[in-house]
Protein backbone atom coordinates (compact mmCIF):
# COMPACT_ATOMS: atom_id res chain seq x y z
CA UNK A 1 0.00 0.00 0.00
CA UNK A 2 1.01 3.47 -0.73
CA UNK A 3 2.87 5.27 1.94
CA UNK A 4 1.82 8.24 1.06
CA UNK A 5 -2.04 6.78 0.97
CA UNK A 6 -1.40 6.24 4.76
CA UNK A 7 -0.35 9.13 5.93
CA UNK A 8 -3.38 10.44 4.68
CA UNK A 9 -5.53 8.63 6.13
CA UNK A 10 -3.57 9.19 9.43
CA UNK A 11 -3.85 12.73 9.19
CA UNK A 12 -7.29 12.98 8.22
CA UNK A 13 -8.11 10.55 11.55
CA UNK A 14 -6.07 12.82 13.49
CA UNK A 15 -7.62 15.63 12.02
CA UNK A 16 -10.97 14.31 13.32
CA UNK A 17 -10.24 13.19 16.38
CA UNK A 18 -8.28 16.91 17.38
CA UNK A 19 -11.56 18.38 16.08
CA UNK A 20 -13.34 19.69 19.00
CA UNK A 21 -16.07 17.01 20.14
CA UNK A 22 -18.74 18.18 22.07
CA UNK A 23 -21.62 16.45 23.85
CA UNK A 24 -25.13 18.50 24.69
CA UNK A 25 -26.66 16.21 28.24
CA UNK A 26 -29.79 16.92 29.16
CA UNK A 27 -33.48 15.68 28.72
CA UNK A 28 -34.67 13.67 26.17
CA UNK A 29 -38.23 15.03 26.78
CA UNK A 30 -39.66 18.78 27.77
CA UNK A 31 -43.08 19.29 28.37
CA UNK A 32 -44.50 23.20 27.46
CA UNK A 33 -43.78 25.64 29.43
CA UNK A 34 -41.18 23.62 31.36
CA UNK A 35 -37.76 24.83 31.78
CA UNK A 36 -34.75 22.64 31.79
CA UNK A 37 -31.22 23.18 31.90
CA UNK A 38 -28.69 21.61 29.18
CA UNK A 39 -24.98 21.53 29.50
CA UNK A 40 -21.71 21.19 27.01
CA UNK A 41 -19.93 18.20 27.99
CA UNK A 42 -16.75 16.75 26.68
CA UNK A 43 -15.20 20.18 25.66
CA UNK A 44 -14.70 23.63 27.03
CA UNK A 45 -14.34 26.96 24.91
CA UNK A 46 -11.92 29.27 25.45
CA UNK A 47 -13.83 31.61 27.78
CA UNK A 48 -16.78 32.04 30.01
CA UNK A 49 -19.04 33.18 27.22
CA UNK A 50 -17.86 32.04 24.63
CA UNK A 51 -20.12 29.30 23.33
CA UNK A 52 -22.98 29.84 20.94
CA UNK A 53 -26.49 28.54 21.85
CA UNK A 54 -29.32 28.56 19.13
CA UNK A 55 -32.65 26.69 18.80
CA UNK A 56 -33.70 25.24 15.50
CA UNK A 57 -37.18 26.14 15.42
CA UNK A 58 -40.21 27.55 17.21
CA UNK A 59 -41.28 24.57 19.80
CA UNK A 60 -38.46 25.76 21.93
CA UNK A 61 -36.91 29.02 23.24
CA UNK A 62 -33.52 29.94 25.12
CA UNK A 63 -34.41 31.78 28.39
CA UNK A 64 -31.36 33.84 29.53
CA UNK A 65 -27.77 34.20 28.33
CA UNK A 66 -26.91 31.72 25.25
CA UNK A 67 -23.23 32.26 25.40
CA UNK A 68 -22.79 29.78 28.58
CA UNK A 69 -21.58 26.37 28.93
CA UNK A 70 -25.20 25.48 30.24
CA UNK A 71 -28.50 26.74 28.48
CA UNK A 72 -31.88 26.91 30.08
CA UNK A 73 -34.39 25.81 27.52
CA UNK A 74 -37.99 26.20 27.50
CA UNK A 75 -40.44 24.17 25.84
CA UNK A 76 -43.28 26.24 23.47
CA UNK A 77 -45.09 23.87 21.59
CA UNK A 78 -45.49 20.50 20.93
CA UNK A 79 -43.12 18.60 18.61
CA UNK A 80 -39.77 17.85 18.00
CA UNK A 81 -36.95 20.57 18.25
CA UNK A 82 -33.19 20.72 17.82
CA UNK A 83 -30.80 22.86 20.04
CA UNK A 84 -27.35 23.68 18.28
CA UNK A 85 -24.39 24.85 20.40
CA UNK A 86 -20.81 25.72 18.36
CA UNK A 87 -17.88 27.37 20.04
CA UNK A 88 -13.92 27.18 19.57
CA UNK A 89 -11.82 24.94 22.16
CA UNK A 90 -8.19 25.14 22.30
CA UNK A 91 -8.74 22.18 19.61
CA UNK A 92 -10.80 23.83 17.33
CA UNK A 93 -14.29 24.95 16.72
CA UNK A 94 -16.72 22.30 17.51
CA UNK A 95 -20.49 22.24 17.22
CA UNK A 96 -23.08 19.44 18.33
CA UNK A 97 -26.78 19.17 18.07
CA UNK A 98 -29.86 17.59 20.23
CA UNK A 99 -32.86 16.87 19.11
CA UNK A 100 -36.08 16.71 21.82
CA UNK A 101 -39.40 16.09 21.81
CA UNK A 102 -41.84 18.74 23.39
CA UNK A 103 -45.02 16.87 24.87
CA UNK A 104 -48.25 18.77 26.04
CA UNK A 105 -49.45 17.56 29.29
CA UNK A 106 -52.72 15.57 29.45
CA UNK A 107 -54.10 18.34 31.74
CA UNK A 108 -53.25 21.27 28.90
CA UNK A 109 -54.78 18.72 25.50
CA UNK A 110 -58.18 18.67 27.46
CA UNK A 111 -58.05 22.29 29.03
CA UNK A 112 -56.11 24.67 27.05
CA UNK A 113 -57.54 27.05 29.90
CA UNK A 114 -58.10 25.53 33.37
CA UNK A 115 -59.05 28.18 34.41
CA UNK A 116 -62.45 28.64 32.16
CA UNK A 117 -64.64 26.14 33.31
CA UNK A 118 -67.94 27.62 33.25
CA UNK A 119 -68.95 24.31 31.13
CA UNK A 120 -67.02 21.88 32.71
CA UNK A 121 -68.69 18.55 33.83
CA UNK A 122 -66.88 17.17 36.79
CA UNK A 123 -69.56 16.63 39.44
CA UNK A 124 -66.90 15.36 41.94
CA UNK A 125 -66.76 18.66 45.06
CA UNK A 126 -65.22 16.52 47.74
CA UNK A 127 -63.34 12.96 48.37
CA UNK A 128 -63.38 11.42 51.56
CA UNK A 129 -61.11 8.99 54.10
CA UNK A 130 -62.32 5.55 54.39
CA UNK A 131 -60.66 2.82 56.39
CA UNK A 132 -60.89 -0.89 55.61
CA UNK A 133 -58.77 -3.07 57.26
CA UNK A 134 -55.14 -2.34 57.39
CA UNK A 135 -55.97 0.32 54.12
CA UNK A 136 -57.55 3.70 53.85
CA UNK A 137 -59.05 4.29 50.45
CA UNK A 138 -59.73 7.68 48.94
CA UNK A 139 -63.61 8.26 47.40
CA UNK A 140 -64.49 10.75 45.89
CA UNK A 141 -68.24 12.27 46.29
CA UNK A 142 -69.05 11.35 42.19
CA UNK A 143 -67.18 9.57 39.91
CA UNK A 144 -67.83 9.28 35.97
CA UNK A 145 -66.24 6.21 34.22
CA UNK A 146 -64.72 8.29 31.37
CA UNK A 147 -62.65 10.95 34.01
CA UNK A 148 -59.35 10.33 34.78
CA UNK A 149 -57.75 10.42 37.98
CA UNK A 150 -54.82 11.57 39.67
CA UNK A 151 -53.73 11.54 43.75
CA UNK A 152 -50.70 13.62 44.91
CA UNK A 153 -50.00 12.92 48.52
CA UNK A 154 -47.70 15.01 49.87
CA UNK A 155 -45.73 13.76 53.48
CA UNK A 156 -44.31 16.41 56.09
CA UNK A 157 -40.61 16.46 54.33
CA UNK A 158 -42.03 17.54 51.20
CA UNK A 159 -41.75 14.20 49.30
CA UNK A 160 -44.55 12.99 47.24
CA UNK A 161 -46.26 10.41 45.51
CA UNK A 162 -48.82 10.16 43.12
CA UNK A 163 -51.15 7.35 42.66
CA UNK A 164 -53.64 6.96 39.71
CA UNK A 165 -57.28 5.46 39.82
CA UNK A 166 -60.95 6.76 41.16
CA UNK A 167 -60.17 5.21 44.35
CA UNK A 168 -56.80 4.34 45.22
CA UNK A 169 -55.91 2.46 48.44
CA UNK A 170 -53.29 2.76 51.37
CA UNK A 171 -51.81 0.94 53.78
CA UNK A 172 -52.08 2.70 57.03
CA UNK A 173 -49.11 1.67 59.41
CA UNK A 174 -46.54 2.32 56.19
CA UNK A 175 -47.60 5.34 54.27
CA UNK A 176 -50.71 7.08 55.94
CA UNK A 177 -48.97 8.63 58.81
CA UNK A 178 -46.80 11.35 57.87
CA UNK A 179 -49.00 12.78 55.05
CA UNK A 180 -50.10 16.14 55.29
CA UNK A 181 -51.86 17.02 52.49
CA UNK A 182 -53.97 15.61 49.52
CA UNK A 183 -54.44 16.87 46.27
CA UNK A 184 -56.80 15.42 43.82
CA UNK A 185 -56.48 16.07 39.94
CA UNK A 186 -59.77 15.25 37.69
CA UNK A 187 -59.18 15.57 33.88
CA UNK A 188 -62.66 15.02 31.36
CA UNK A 189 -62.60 15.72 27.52
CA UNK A 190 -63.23 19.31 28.47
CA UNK A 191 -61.69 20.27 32.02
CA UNK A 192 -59.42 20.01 34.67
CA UNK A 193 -60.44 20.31 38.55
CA UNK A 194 -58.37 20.53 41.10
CA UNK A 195 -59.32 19.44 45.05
CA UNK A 196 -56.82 19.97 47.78
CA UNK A 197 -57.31 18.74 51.33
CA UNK A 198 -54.75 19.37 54.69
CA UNK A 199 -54.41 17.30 57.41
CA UNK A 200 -53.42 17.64 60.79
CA UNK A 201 -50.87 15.24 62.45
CA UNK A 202 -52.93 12.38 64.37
CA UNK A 203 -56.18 12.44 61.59
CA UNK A 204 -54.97 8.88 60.32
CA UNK A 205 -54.27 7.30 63.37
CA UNK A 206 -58.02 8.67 64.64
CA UNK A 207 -60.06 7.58 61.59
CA UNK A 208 -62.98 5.12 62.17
């Protein structure tokens, strides 16, 4: 083979691999109107603010300064977008891309505006605390079979957890105790309704 031929090839691999790589980490996934951060990994330009942030299209916007390692992007719309970042490294210029997918949350496709609901059809105005057993299960006053519904419980630390179904169960010694407050999401082909419920510390222990 060609010696020549070789070093060719040699330098062209060198010349790609000296090329500035860059890596863009962040989510896969933004819903709209959420806000995530994305950062350059695997390369550094040569100052503070010297990097070059730019989104492709219109389902996404840059909120702040685009110069920056990291970026703060917000999702618009739904669909997929691409986020671009370039810059020069003491290797070279390099530029990467992402593409992500902007979602609309269930709660936004069936209420646009939550908070117009002079026609909306939930019936549901309360849930209550029942105990069986070793459970406590969550009822609310009406329930329609098409609805869908969502439980965040939310324990004195600030953790939560969210549980799906029209009446979701319990179990008292292990999770009832330290919650302090319930809030129940109902979603129907035209609205969103939102019930909220405190409670103070000893109301599990003392249910019936």
């Amino acid at each position: 083979m060609n010696i020549r031929f070789i070093l060719m090839i040699l330098l062209c691999a060198i010349f790609l691999q000296t090329r500035a790589q860059c890596f863009i980490q962040g989510k896969e996934t933004l819903q709209t109107n959420e806000t995530s951060t994305y950062t350059l990994t695997n390369n550094t330009a040569q100052c503070e603010e010297c990097h070059q942030w730019t989104v492709i299209d219109k389902n996404a916007a840059i909120e702040g300064n685009n110069r920056l390692k990291d970026a703060k992007i917000k999702g618009i719309s739904g669909g997929k977008t691409t986020i671009a970042l370039s810059g020069i490294s003491e290797k070279g210029p390099f530029q990467c891309s992402k593409t992500i997918d902007i979602v609309t949350p269930i709660a936004q496709i069936l209420n646009p505006n939550p908070s117009d609901n002079t026609n909306c059809d939930i019936k549901t105005s309360v849930f209550t605390e029942k105990k069986q057993g070793s459970k406590i299960i969550f009822v609310p006053d009406a329930i329609a079979e098409k609805n869908i519904y969502s439980w965040t419980l939310t324990s004195g630390d600030g953790s939560q957890t969210t549980l799906y179904g029209k009446t979701p169960e319990l179990d008292i010694e292990q999770q009832i105790p330290a919650i302090t407050q319930i809030q129940l999401k109902i979603q129907s082909g035209s609205c969103l309704k939102t019930i909220t419920k405190s409670y103070i510390p000893g109301f599990w222990m003392g249910l019936q």
